[in-house]
C-alpha atoms as a PDB file:
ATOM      1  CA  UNK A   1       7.529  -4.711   6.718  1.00  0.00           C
ATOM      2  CA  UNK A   2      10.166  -3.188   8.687  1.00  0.00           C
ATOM      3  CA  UNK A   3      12.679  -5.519   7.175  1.00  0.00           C
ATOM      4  CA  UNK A   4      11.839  -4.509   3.863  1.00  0.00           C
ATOM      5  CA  UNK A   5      11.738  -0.555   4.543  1.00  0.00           C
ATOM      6  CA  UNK A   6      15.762  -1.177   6.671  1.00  0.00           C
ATOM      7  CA  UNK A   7      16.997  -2.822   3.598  1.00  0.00           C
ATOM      8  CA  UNK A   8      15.734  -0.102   1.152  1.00  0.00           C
ATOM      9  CA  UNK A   9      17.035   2.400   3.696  1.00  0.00           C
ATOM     10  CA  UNK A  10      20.538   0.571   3.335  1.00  0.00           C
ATOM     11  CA  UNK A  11      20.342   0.265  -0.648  1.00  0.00           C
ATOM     12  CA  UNK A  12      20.007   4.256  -0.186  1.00  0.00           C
ATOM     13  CA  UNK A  13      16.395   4.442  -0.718  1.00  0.00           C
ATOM     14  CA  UNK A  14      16.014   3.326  -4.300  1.00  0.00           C
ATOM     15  CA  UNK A  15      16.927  -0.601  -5.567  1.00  0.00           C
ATOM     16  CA  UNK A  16      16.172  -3.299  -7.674  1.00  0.00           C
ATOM     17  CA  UNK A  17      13.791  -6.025  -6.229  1.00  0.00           C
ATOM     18  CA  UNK A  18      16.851  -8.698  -6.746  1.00  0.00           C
ATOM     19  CA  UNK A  19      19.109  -5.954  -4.300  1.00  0.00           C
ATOM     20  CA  UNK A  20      16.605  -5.948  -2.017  1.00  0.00           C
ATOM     21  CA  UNK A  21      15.891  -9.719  -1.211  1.00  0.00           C
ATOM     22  CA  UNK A  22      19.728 -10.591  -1.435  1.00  0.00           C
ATOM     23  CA  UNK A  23      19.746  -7.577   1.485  1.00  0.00           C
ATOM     24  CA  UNK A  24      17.256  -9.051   3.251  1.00  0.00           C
ATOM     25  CA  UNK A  25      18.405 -12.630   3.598  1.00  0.00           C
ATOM     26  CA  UNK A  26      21.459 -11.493   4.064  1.00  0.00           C
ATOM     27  CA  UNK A  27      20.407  -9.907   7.353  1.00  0.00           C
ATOM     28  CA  UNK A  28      18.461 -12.549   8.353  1.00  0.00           C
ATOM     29  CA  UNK A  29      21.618 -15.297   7.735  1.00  0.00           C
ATOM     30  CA  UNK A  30      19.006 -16.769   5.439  1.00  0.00           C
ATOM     31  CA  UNK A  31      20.680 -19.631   3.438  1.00  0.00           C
ATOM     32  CA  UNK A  32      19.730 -20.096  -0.202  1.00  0.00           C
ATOM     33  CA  UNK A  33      17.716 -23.137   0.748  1.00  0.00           C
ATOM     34  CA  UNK A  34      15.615 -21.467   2.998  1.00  0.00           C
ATOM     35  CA  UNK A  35      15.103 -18.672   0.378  1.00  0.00           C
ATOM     36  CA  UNK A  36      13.901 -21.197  -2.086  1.00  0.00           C
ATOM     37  CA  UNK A  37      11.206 -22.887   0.043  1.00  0.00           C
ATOM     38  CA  UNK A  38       8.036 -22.876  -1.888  1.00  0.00           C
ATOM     39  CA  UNK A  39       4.652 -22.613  -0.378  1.00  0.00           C
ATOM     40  CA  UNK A  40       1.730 -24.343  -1.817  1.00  0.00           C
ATOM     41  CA  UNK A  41       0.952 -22.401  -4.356  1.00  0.00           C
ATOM     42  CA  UNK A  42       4.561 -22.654  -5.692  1.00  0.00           C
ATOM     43  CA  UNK A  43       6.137 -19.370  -5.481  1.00  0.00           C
ATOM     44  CA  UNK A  44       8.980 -18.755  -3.176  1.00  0.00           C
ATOM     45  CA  UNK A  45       7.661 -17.919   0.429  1.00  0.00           C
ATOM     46  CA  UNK A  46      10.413 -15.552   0.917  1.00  0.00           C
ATOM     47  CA  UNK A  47      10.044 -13.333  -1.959  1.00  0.00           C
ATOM     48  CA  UNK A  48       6.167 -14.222  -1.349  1.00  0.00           C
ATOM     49  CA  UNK A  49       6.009 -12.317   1.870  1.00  0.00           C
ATOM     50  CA  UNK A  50       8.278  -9.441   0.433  1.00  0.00           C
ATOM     51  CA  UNK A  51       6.325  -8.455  -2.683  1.00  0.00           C
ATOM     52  CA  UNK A  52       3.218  -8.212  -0.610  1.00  0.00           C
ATOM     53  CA  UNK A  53       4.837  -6.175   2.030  1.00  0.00           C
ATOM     54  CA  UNK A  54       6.081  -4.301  -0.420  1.00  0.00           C
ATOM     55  CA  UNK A  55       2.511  -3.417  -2.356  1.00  0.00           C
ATOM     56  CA  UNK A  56       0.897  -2.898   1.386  1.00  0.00           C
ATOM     57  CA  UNK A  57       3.807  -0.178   1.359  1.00  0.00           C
ATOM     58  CA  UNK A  58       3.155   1.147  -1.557  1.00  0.00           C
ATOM     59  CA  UNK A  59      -1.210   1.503  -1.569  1.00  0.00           C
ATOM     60  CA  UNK A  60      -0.283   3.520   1.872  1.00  0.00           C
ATOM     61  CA  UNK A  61       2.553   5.596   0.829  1.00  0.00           C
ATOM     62  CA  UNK A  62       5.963   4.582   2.331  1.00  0.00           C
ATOM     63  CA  UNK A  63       6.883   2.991  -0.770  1.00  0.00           C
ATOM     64  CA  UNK A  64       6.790   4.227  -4.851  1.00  0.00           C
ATOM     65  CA  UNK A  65       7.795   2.882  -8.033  1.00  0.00           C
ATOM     66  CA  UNK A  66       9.283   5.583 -10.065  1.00  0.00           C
ATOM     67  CA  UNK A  67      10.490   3.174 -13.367  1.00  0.00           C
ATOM     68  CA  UNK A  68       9.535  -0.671 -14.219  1.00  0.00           C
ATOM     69  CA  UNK A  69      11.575  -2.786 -12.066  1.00  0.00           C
ATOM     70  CA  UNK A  70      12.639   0.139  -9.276  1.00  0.00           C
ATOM     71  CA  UNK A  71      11.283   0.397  -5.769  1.00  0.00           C
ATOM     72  CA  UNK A  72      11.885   4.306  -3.722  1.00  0.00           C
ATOM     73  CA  UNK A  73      11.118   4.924  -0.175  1.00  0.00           C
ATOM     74  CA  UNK A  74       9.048   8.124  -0.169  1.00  0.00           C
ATOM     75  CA  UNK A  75       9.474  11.136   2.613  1.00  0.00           C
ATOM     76  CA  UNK A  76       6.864   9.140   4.493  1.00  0.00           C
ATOM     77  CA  UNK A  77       8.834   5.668   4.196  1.00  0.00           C
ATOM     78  CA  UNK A  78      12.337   7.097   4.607  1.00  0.00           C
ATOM     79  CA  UNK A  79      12.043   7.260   8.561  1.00  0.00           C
ATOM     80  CA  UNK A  80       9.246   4.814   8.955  1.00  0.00           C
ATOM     81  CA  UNK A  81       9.567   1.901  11.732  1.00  0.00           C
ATOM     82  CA  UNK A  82       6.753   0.529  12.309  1.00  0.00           C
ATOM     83  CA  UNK A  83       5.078  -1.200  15.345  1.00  0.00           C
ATOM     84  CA  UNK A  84       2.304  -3.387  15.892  1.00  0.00           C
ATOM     85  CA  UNK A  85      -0.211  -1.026  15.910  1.00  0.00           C
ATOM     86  CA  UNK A  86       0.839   0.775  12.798  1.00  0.00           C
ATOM     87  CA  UNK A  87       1.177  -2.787  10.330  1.00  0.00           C
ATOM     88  CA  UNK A  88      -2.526  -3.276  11.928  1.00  0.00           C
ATOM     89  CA  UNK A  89      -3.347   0.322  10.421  1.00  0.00           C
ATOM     90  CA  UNK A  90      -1.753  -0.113   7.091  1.00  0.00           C
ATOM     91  CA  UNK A  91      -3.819  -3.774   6.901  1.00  0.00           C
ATOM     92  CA  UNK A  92      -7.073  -2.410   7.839  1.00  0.00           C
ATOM     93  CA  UNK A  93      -6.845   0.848   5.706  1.00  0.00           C
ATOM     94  CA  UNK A  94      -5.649  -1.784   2.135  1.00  0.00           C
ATOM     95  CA  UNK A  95      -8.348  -3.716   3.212  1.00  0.00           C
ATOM     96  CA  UNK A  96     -11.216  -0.817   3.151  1.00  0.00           C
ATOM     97  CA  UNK A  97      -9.011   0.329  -0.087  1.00  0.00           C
ATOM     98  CA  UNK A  98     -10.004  -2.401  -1.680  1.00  0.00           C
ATOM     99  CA  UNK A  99     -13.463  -2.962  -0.120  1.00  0.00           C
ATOM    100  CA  UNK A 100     -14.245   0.512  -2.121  1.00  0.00           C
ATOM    101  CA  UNK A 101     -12.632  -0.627  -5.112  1.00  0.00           C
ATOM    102  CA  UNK A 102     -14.968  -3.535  -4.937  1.00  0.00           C
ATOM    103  CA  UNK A 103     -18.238  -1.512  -4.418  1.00  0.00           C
ATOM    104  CA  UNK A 104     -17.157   0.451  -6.882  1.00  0.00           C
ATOM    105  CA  UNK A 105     -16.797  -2.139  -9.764  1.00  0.00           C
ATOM    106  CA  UNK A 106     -19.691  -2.407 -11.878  1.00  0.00           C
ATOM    107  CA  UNK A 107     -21.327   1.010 -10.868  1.00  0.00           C
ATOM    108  CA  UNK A 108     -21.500   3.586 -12.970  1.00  0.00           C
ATOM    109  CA  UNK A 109     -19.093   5.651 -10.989  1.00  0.00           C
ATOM    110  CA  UNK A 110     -16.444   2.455 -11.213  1.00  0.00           C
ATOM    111  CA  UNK A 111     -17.488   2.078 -14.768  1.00  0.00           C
ATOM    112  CA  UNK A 112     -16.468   6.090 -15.367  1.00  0.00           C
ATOM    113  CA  UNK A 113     -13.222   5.924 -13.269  1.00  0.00           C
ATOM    114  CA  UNK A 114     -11.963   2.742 -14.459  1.00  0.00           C
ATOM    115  CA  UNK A 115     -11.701   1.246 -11.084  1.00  0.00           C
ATOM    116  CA  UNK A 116      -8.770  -1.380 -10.932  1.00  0.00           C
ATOM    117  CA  UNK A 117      -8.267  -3.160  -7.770  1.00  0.00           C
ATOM    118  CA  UNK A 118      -5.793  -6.308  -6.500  1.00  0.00           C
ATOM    119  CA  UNK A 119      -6.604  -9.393  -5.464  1.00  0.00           C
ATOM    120  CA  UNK A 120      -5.987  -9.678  -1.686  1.00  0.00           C
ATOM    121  CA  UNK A 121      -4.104 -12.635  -0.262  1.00  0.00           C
ATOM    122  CA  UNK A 122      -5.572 -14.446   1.976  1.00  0.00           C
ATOM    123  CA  UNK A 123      -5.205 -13.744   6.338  1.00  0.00           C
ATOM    124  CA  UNK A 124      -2.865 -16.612   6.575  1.00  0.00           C
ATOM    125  CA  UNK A 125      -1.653 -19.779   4.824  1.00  0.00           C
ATOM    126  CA  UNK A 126      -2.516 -21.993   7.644  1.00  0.00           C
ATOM    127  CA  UNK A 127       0.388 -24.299   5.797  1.00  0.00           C
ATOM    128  CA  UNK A 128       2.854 -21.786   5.637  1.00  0.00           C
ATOM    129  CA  UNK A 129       2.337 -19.516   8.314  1.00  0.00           C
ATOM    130  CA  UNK A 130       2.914 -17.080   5.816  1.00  0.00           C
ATOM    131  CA  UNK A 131       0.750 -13.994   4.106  1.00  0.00           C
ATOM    132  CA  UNK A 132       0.729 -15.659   0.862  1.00  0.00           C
ATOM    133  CA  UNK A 133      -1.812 -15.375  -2.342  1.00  0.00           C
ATOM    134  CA  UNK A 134      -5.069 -17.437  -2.932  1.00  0.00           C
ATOM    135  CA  UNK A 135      -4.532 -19.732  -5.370  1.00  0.00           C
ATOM    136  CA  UNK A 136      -5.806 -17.562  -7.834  1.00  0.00           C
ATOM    137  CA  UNK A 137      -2.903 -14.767  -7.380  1.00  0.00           C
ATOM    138  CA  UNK A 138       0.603 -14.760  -7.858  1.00  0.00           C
ATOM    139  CA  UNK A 139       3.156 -12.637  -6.208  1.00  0.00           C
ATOM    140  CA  UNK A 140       4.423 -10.882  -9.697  1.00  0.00           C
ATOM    141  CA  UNK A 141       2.039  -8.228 -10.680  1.00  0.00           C
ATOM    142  CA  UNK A 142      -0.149  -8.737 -13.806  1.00  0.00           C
ATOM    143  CA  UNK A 143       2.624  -8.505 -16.480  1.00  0.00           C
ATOM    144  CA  UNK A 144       5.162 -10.127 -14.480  1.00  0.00           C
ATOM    145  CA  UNK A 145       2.792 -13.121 -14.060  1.00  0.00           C
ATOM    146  CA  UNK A 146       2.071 -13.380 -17.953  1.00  0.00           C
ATOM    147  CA  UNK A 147       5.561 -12.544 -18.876  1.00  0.00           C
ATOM    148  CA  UNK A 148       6.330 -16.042 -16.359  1.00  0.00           C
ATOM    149  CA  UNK A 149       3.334 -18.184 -18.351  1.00  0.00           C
ATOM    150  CA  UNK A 150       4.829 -16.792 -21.635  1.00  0.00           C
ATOM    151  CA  UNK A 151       8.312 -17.800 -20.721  1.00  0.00           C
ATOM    152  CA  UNK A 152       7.247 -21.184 -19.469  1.00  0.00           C
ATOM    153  CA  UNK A 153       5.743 -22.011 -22.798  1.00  0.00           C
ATOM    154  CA  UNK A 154       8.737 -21.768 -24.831  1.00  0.00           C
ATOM    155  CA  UNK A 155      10.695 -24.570 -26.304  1.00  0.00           C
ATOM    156  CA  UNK A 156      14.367 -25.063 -24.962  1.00  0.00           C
ATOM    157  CA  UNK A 157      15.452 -24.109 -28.292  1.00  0.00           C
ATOM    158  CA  UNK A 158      12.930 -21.340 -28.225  1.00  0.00           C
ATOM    159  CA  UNK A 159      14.769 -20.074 -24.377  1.00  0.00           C
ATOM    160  CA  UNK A 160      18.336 -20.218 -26.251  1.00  0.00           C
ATOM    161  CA  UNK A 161      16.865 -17.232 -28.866  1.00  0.00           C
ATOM    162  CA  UNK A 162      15.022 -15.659 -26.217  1.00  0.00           C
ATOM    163  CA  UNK A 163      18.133 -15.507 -24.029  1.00  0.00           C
ATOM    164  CA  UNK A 164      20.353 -14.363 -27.545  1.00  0.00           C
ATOM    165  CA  UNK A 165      17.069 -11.281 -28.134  1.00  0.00           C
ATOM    166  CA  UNK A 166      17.779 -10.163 -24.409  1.00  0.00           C
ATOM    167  CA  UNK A 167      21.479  -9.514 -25.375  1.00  0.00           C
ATOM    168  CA  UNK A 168      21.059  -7.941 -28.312  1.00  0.00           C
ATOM    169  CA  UNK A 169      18.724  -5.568 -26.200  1.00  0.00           C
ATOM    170  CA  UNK A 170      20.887  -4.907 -24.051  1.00  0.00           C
ATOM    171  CA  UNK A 171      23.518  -3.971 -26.531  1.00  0.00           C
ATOM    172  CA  UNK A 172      25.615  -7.040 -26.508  1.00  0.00           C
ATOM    173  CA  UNK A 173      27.131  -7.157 -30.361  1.00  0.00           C
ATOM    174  CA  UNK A 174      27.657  -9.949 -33.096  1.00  0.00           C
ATOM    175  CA  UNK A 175      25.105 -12.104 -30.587  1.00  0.00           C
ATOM    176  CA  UNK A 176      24.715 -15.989 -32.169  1.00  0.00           C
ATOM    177  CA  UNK A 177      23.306 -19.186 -31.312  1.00  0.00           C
ATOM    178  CA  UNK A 178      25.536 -22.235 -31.406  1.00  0.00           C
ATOM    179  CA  UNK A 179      23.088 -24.997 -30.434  1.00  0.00           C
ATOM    180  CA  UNK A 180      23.416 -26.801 -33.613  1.00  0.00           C
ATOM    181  CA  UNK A 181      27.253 -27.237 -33.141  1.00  0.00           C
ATOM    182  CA  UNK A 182      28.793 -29.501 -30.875  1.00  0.00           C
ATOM    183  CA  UNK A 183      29.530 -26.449 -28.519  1.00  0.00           C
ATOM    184  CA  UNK A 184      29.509 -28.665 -25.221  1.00  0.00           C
ATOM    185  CA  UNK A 185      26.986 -26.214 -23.494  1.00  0.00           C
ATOM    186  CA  UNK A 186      27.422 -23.211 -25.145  1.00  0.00           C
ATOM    187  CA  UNK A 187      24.503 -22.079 -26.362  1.00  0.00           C
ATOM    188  CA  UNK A 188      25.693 -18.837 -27.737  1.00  0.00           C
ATOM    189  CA  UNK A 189      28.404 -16.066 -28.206  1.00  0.00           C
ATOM    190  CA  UNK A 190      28.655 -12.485 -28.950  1.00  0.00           C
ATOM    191  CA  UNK A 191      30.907  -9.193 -27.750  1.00  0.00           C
ATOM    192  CA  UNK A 192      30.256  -6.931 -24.929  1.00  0.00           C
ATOM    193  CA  UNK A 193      31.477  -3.539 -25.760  1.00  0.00           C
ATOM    194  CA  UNK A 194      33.456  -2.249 -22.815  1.00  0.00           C
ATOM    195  CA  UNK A 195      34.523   1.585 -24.723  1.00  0.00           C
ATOM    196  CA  UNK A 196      34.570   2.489 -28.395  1.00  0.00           C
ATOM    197  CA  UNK A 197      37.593   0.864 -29.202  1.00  0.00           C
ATOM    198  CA  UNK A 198      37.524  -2.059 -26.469  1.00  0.00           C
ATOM    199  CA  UNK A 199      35.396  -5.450 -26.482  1.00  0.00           C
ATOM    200  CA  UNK A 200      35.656  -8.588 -25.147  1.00  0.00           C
ATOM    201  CA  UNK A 201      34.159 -11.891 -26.031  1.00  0.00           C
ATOM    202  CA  UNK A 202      31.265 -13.770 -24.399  1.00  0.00           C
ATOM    203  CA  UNK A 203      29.451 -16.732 -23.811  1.00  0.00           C
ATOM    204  CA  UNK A 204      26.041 -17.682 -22.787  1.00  0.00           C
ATOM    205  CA  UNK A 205      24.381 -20.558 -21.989  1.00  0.00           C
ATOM    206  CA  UNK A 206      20.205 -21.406 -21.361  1.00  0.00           C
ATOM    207  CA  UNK A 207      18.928 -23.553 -19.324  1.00  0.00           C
ATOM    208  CA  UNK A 208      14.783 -23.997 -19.846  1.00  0.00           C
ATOM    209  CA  UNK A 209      13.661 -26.004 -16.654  1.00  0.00           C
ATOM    210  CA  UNK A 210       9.502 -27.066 -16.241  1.00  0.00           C
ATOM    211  CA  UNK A 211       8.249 -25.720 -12.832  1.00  0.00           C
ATOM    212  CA  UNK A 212       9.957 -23.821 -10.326  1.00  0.00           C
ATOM    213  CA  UNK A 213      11.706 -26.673  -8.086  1.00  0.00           C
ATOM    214  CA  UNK A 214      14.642 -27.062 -10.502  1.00  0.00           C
ATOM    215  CA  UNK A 215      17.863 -25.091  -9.067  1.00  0.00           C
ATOM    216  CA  UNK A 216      21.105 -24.767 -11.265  1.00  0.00           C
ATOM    217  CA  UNK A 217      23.914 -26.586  -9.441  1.00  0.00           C
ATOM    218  CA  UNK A 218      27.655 -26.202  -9.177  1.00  0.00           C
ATOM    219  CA  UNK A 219      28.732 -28.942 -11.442  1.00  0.00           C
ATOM    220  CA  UNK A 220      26.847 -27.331 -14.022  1.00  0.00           C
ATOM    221  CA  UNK A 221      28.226 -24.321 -13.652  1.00  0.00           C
ATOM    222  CA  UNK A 222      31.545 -26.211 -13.992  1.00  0.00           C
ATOM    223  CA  UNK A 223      30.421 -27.938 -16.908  1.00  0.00           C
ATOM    224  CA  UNK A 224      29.851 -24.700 -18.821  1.00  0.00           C
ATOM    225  CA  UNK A 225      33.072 -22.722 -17.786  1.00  0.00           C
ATOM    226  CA  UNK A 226      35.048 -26.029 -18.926  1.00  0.00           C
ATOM    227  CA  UNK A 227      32.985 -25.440 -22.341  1.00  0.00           C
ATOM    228  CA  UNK A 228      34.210 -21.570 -22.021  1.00  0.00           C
ATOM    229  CA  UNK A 229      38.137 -22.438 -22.417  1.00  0.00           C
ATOM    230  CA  UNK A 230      40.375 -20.363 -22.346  1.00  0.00           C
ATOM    231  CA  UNK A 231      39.656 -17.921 -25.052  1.00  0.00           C
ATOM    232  CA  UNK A 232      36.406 -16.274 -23.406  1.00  0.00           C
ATOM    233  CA  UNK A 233      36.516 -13.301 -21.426  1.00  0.00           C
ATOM    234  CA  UNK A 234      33.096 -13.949 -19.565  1.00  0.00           C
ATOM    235  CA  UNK A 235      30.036 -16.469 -19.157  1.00  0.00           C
ATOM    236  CA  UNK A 236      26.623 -15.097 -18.892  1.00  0.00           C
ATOM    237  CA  UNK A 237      24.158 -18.448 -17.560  1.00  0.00           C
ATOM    238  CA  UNK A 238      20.465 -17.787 -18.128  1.00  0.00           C
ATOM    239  CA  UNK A 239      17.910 -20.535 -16.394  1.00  0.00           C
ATOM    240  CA  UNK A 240      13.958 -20.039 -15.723  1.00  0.00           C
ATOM    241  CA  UNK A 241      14.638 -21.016 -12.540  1.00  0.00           C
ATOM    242  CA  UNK A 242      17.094 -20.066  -9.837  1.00  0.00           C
ATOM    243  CA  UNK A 243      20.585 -21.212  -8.904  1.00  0.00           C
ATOM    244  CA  UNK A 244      21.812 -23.319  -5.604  1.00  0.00           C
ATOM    245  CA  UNK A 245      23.692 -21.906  -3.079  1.00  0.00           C
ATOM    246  CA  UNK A 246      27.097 -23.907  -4.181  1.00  0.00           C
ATOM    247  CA  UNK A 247      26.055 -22.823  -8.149  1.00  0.00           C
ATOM    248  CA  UNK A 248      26.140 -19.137  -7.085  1.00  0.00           C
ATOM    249  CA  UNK A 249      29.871 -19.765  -5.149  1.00  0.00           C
ATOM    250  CA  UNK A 250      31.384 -21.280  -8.075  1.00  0.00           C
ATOM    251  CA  UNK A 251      30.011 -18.690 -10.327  1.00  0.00           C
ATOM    252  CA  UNK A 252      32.034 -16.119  -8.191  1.00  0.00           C
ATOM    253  CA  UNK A 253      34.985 -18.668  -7.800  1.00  0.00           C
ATOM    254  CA  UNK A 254      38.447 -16.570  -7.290  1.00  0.00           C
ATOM    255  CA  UNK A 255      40.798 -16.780 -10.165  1.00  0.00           C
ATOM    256  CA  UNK A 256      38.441 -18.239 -12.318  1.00  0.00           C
ATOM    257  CA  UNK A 257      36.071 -16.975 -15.600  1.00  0.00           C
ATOM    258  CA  UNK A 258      33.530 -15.410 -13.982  1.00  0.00           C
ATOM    259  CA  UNK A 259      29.984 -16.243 -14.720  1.00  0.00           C
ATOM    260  CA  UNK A 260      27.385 -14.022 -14.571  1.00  0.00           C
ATOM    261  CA  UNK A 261      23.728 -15.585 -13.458  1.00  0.00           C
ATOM    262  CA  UNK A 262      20.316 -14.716 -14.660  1.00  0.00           C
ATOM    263  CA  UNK A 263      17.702 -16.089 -13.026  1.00  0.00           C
ATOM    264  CA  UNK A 264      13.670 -15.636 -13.779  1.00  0.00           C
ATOM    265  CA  UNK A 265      13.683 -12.682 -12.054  1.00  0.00           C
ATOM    266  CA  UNK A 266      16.528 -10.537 -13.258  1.00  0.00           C
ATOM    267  CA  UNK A 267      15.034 -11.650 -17.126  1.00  0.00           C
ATOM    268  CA  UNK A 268      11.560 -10.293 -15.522  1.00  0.00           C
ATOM    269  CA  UNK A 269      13.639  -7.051 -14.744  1.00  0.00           C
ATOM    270  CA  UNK A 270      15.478  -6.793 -17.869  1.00  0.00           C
ATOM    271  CA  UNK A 271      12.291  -7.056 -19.601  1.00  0.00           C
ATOM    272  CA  UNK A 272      10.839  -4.238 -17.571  1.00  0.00           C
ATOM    273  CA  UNK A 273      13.780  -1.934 -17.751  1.00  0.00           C
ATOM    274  CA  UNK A 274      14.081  -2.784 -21.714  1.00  0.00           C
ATOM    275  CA  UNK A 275      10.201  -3.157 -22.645  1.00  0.00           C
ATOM    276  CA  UNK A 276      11.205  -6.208 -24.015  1.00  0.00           C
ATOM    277  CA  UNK A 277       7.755  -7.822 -25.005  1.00  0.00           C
ATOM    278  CA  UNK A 278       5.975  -5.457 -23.267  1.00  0.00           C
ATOM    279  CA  UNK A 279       3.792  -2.536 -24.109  1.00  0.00           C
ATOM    280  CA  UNK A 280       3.256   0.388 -22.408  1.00  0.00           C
ATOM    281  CA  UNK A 281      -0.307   1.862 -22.704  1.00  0.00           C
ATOM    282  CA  UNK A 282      -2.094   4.495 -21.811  1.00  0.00           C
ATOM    283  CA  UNK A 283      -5.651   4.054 -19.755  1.00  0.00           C
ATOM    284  CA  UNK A 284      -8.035   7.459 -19.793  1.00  0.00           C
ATOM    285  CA  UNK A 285      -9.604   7.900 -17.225  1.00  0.00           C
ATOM    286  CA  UNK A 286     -12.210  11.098 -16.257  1.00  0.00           C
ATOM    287  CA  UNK A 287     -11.571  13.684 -13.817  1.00  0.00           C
ATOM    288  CA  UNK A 288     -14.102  14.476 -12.130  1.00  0.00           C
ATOM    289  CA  UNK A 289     -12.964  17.340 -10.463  1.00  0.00           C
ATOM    290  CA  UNK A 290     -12.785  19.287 -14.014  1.00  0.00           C
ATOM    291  CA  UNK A 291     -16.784  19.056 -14.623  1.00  0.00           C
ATOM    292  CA  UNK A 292     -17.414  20.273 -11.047  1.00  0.00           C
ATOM    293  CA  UNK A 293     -17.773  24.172 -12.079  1.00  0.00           C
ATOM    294  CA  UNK A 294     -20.078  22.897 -15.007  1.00  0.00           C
ATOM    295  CA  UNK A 295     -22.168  22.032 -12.255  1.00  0.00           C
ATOM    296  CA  UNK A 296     -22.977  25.629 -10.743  1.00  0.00           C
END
């Protein structure tokens, strides 16, 4: 936990969760292998044990989420280190949290509140070594985990739009698909609008992978900035998976066409931050506190 609440400190006390785990393996000298080890549930164990640091955080107030996508340090948080004996506190106050929560559901106090409670990960993956989820539970909260389902479902073809909708949210202009041309990787183009009377062109290419093992490699990188030419100002490279630690050097290659990468989890993000297939709702709840004076 105190890794996570040093590298928020660092970020200035408000980040993205992508700023935060480069931060963190970056000050453990993690290399990008050993941040894409999977456990057995097949989720990243590093950005595993991070997300559920980071809700322990937040149920017992040293962390917040003030906007989809954002984590803050609160006053509590900002000066936080914590020892043994306080990560034993925060574990055995989530766990009689949630205990309640679970009395609670199905009463008609529960019923009245709307009680909503997480699923706890299990003590130990005696595999892993690591706090991970029961197989039931992913790491990405509820949306984040149907957002990955939905995303895994589409057709490549059906990725390449996807990929072309995110622009065009985002406020990239003249945005178009190429795959039916003989575009040698390019799966799409449009114009990123720098002031009102600058642009410059782009590329973009989509890579749809099944499962989570598949890691975009250098030579494809290569592959796609050779498609790029000369006459392209930038590459953005979307994939449902992640990149490889020599993919992400040669995307940042000196005195080459840069290439921005988007992995699954900045398209979760941009979804957040956009609302891009999401809703937002609103859940009543009752207030108890209102009817008291009623009672007298």
């Amino acid at each position: 936990m105190n890794p996570l609440l040093d590298a928020m400190r660092e970020k200035g006390g408000q980040a993205r969760p992508r700023e935060i785990y480069d931060t963190i393996a970056h000050r453990l000298n993690l290399s990008e292998e050993e941040r894409t080890v999977t456990n057995k549930n097949g989720y990243p164990r590093f950005e595993n044990q991070i997300a559920w640091a980071r809700s322990y955080l937040v149920k017992t107030g040293y962390l917040d989420s003030p906007s989809r996508g954002v984590w803050r340090l609160t006053d509590k948080g900002k000066e936080a280190y914590l020892d043994g004996p306080d990560i034993d506190l925060i574990w055995q106050r989530v766990m009689e949290m949630n205990a309640l929560a679970k009395a609670k559901i199905g009463s008609d106090e529960g019923v009245a509140q709307g009680v909503v409670f997480d699923r706890q990960p299990s003590v130990k993956d005696e595999e892993d070594e690591v706090i991970a989820p029961s197989p039931q539970t992913s790491p990405y909260s509820d949306h984040r985990a149907a957002l990955v389902t939905l995303i895994g479902s589409m057709t490549p073809a059906g990725f390449e739009d996807f990929c072309s909708e995110l622009l065009a949210r985002v406020g990239v202009e003249d945005v178009q698909t190429t795959r039916y041309s003989k575009d040698g990787g390019i799966d799409g183009t449009g114009r990123l609008r720098i002031n009102e009377f600058v642009s410059q062109p782009i590329a973009f290419q989509a890579k749809k992978f099944d499962g989570s093992g598949r890691k975009v490699s250098s030579e494809e990188i290569q592959r796609f900035r050779g498609a790029i030419g000369g006459h392209i100002a930038k590459g953005i490279f979307f994939t449902t998976t992640t990149f490889s630690e020599d993919g992400r050097r040669e995307a940042r290659a000196p005195g080459k066409v840069e290439i921005e990468l988007v992995d699954l989890d900045r398209i979760l993000e941009i979804c957040e931050t956009y609302e891009i297939g999401l809703i937002e709702q609103k859940i009543l709840v009752t207030e108890p506190s209102f009817f008291e004076r009623f009672r007298r």
